[in-house]
PDB file of N, CA and C in Angstrom:
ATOM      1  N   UNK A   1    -122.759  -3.277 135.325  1.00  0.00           N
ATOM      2  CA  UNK A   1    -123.116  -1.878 135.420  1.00  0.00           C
ATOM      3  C   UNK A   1    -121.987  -1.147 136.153  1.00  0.00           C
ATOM      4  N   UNK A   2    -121.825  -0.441 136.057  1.00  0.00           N
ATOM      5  CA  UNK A   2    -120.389   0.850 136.383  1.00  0.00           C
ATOM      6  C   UNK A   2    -120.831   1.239 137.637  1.00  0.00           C
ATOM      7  N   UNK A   3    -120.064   1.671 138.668  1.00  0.00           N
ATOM      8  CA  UNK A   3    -120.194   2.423 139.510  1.00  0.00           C
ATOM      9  C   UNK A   3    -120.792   4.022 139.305  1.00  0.00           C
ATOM     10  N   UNK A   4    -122.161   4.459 139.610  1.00  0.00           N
ATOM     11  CA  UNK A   4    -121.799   5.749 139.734  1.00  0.00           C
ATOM     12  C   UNK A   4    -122.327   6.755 141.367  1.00  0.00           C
ATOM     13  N   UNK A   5    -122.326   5.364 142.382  1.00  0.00           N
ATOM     14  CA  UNK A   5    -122.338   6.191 143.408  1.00  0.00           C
ATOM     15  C   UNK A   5    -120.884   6.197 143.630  1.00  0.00           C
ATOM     16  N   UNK A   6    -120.488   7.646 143.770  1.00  0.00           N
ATOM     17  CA  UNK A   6    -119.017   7.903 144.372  1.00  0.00           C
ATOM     18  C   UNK A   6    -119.026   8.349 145.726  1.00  0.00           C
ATOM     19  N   UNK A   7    -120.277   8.525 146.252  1.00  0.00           N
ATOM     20  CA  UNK A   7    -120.124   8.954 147.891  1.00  0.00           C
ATOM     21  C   UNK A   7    -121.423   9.703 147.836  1.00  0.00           C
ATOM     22  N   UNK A   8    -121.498   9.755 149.340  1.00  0.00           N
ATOM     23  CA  UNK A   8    -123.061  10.331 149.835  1.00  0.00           C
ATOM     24  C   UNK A   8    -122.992  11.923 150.388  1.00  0.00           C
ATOM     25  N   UNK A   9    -121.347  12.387 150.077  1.00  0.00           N
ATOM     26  CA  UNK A   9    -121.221  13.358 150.703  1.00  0.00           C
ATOM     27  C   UNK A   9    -121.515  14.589 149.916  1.00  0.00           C
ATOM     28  N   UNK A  10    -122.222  15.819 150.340  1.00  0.00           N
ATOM     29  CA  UNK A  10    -122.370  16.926 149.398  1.00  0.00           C
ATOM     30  C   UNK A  10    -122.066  18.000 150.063  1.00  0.00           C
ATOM     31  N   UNK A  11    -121.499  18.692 149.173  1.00  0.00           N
ATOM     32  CA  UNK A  11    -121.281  20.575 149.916  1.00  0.00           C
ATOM     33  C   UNK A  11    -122.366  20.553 150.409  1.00  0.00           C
ATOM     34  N   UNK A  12    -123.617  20.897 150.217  1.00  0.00           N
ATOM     35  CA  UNK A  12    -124.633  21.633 150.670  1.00  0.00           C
ATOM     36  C   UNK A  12    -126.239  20.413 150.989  1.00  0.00           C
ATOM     37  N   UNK A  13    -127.004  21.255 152.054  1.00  0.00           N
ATOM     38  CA  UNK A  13    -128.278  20.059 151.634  1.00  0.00           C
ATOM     39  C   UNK A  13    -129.321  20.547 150.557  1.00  0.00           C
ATOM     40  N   UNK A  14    -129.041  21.295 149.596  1.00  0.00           N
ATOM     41  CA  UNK A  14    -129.571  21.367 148.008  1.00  0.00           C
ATOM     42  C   UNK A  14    -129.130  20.125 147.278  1.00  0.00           C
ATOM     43  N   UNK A  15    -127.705  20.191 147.523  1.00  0.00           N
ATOM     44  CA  UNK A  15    -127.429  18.987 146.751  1.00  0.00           C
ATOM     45  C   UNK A  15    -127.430  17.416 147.074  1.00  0.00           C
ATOM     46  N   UNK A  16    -127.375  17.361 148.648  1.00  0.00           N
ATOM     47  CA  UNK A  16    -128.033  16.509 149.094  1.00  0.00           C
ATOM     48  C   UNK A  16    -129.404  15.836 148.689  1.00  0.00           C
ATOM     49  N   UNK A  17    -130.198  16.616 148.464  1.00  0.00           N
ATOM     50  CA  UNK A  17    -131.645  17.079 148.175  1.00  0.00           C
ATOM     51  C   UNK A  17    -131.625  15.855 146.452  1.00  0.00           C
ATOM     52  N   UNK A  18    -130.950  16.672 145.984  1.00  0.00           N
ATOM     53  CA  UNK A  18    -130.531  16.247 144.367  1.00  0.00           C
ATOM     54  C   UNK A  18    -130.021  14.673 144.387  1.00  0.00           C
ATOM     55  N   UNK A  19    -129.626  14.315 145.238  1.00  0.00           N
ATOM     56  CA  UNK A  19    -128.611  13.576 145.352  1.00  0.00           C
ATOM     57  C   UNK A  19    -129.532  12.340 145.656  1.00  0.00           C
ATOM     58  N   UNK A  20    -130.348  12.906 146.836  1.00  0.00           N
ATOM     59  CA  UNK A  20    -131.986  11.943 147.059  1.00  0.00           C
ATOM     60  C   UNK A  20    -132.266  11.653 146.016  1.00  0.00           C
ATOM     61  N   UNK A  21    -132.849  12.303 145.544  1.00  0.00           N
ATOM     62  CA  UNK A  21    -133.989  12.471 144.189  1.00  0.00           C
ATOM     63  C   UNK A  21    -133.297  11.272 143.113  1.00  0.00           C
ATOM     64  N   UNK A  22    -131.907  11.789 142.822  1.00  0.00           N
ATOM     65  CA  UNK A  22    -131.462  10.652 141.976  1.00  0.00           C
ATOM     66  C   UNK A  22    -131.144   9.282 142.412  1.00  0.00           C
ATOM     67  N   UNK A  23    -131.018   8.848 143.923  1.00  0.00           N
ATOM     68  CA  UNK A  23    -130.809   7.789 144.219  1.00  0.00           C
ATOM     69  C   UNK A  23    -132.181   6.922 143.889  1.00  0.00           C
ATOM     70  N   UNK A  24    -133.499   8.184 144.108  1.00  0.00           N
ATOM     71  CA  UNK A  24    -134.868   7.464 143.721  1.00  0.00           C
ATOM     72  C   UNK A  24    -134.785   6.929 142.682  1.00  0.00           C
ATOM     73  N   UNK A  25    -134.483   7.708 141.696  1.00  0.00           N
ATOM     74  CA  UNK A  25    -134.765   7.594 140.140  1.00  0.00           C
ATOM     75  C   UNK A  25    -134.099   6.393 139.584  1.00  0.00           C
ATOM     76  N   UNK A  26    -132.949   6.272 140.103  1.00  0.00           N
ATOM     77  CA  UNK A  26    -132.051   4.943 139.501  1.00  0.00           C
ATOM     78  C   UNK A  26    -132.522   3.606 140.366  1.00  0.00           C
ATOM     79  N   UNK A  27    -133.173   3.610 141.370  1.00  0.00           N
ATOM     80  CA  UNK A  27    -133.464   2.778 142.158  1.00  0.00           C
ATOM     81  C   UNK A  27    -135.152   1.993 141.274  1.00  0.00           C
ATOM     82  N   UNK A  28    -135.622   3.430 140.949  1.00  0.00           N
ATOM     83  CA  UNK A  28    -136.748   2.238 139.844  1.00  0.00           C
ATOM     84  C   UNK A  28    -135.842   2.002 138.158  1.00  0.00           C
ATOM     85  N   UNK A  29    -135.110   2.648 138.081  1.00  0.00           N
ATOM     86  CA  UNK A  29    -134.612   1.982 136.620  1.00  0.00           C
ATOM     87  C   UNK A  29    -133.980   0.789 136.712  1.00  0.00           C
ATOM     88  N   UNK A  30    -133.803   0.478 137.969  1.00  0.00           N
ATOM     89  CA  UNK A  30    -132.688  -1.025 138.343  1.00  0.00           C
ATOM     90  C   UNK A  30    -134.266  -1.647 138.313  1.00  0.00           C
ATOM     91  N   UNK A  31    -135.389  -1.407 139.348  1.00  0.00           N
ATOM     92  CA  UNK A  31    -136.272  -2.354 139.463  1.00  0.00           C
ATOM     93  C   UNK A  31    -136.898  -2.662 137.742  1.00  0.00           C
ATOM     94  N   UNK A  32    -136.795  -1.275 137.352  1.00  0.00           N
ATOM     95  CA  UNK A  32    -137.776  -1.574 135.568  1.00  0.00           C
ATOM     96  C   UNK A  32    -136.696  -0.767 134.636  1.00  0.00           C
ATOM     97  N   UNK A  33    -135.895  -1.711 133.978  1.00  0.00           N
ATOM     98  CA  UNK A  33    -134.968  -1.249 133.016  1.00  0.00           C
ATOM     99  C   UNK A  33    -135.557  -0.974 131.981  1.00  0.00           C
ATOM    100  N   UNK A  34    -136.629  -1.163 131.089  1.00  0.00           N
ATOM    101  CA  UNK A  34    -137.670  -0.379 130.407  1.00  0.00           C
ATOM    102  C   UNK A  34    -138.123   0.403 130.373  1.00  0.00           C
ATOM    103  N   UNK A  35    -137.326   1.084 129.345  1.00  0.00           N
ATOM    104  CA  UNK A  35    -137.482   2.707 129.611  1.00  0.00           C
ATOM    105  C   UNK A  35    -139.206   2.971 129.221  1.00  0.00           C
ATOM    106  N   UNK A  36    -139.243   1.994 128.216  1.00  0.00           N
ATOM    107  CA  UNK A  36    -140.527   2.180 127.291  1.00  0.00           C
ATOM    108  C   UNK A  36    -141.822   1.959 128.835  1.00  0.00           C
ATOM    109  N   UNK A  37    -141.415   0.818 129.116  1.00  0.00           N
ATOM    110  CA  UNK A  37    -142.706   0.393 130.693  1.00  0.00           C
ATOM    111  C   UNK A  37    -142.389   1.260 131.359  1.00  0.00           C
ATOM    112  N   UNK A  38    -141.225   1.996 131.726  1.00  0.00           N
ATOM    113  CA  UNK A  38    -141.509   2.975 132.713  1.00  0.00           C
ATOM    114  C   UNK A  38    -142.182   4.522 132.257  1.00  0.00           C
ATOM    115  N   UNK A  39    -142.131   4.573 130.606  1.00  0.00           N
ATOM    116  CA  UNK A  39    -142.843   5.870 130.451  1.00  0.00           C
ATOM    117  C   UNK A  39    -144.625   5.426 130.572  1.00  0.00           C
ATOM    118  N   UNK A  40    -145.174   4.532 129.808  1.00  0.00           N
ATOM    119  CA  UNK A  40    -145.903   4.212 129.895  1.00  0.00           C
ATOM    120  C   UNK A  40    -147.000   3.993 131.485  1.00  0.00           C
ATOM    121  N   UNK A  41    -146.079   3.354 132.265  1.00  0.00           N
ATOM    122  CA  UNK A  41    -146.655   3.808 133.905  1.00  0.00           C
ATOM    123  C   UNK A  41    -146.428   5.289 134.128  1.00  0.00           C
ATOM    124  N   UNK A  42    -145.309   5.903 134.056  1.00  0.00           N
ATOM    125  CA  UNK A  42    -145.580   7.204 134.079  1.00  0.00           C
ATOM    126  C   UNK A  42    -147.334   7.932 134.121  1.00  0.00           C
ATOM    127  N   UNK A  43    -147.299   7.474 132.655  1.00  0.00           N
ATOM    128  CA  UNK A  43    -149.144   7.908 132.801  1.00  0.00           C
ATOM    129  C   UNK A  43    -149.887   7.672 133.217  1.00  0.00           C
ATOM    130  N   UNK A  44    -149.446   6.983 134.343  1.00  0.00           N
ATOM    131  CA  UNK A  44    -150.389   5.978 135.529  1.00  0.00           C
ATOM    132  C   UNK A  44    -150.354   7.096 136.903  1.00  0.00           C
ATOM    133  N   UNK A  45    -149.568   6.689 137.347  1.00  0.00           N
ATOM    134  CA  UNK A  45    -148.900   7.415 138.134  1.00  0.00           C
ATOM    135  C   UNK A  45    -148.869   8.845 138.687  1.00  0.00           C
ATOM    136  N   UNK A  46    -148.190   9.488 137.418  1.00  0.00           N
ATOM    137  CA  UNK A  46    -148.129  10.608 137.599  1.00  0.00           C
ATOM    138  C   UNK A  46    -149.389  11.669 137.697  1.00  0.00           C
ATOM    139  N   UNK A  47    -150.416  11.088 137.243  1.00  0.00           N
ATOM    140  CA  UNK A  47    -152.020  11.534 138.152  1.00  0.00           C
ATOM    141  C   UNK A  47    -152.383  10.766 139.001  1.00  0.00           C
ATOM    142  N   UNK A  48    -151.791  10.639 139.969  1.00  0.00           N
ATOM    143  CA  UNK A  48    -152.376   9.930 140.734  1.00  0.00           C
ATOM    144  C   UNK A  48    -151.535   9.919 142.257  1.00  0.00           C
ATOM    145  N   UNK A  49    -152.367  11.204 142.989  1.00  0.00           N
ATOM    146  CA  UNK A  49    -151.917  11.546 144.224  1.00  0.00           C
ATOM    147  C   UNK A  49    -150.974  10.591 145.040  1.00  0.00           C
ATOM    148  N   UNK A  50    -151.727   9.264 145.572  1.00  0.00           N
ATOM    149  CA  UNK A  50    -151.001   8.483 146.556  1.00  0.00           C
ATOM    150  C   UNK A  50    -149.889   8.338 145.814  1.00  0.00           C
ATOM    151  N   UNK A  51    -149.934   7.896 144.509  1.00  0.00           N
ATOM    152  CA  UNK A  51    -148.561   7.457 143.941  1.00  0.00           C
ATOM    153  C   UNK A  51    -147.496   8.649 143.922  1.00  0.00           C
ATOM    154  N   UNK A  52    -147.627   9.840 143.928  1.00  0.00           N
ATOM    155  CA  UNK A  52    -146.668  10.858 144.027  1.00  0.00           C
ATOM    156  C   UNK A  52    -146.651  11.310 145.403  1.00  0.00           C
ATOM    157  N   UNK A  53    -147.672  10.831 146.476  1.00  0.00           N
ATOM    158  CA  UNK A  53    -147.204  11.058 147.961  1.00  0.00           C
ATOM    159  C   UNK A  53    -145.661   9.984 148.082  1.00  0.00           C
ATOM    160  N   UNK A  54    -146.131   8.863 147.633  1.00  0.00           N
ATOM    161  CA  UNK A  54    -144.927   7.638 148.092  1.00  0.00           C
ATOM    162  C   UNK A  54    -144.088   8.596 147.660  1.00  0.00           C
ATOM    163  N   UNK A  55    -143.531   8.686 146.208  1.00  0.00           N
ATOM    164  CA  UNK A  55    -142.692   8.828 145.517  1.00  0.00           C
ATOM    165  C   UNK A  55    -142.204   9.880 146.135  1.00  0.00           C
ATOM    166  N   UNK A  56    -142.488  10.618 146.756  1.00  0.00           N
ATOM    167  CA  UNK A  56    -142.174  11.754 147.637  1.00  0.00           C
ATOM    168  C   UNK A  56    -141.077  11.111 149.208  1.00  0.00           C
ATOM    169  N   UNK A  57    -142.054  10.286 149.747  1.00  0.00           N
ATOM    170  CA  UNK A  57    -141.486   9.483 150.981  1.00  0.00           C
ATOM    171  C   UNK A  57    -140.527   8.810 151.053  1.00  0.00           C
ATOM    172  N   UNK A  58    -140.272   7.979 149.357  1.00  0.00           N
ATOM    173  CA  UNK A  58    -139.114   7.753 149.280  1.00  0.00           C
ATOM    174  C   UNK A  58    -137.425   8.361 148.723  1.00  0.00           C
ATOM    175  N   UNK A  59    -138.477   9.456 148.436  1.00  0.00           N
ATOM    176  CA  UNK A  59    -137.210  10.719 148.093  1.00  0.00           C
ATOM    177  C   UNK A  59    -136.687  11.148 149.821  1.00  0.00           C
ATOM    178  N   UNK A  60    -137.891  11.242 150.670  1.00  0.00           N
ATOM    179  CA  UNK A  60    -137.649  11.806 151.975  1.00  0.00           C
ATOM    180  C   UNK A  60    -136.559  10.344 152.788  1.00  0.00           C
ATOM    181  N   UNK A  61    -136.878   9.297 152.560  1.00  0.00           N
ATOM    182  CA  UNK A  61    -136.065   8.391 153.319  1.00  0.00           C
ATOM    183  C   UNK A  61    -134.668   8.658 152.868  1.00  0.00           C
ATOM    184  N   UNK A  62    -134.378   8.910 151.556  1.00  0.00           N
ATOM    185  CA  UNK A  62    -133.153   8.981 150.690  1.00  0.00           C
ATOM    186  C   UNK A  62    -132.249   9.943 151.214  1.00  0.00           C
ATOM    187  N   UNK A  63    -133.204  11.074 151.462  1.00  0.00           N
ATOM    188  CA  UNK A  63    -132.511  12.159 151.766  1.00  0.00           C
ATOM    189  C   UNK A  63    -132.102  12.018 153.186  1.00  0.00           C
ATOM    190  N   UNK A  64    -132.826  11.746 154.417  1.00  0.00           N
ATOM    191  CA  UNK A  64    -132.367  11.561 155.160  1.00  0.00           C
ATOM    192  C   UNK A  64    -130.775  10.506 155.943  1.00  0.00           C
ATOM    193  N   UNK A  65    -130.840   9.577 154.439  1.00  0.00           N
ATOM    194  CA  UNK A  65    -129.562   8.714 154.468  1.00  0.00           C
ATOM    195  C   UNK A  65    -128.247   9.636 154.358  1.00  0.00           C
ATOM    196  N   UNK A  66    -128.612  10.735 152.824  1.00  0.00           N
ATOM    197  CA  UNK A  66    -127.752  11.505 152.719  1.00  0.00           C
ATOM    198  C   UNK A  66    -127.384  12.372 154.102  1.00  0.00           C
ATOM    199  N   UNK A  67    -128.609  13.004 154.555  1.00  0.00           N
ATOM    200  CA  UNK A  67    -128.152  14.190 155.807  1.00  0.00           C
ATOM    201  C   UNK A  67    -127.197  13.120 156.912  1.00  0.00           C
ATOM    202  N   UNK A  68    -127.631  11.893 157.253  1.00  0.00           N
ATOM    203  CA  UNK A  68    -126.934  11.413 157.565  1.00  0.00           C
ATOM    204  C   UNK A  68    -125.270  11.494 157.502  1.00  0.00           C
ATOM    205  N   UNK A  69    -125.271  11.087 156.349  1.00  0.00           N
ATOM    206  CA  UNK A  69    -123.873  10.723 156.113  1.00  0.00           C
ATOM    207  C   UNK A  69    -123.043  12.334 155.951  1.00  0.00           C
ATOM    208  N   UNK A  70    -123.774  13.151 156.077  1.00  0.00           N
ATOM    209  CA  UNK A  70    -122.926  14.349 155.649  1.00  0.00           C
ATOM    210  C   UNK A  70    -123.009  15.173 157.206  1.00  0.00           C
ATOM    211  N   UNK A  71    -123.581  13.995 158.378  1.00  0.00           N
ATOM    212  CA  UNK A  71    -123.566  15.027 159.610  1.00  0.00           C
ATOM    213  C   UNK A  71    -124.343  16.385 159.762  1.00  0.00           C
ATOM    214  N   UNK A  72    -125.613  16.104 158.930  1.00  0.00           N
ATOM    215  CA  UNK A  72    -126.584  17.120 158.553  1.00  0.00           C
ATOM    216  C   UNK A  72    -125.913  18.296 158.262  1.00  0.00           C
ATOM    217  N   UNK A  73    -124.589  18.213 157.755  1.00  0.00           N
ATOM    218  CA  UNK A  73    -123.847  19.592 157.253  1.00  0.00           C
ATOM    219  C   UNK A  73    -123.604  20.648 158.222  1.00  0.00           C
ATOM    220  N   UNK A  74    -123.180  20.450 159.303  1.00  0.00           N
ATOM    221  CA  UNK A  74    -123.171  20.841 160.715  1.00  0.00           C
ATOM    222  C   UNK A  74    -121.547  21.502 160.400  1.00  0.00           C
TER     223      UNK A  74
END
């Protein structure tokens, strides 16, 4: 698989923000490379509060790696 983290650093914390979000997203396509099983849970899921609280928490841990590394843009 190719590199496509090139760095944690972003102009802004919008894109930081973005930057979370996608570290989530590729982080379950590594765990479930099935695109087909992952739409299919989708419809699990995606009604279903606790499961979009996590999915939230782990966008929030993500992001905080980013603010990290960018010196909360200070």
């Amino acid at each position: 698989m190719e590199d496509w983290i090139t760095s944690l650093q972003t102009d802004t914390p919008q894109k930081g923000f973005e930057l979370a979000i996608l570290l989530a997203q590729k982080g379950v396509m590594y765990t479930q490379p099935s695109a087909e099983v992952r739409a299919e849970l989708r419809k699990v899921y995606s009604n279903n509060p606790n499961s979009l609280i996590m999915a939230s928490h782990v966008v929030a841990n993500y992001f905080q790696t980013v603010a990290a590394a960018n010196n909360y843009w200070k």
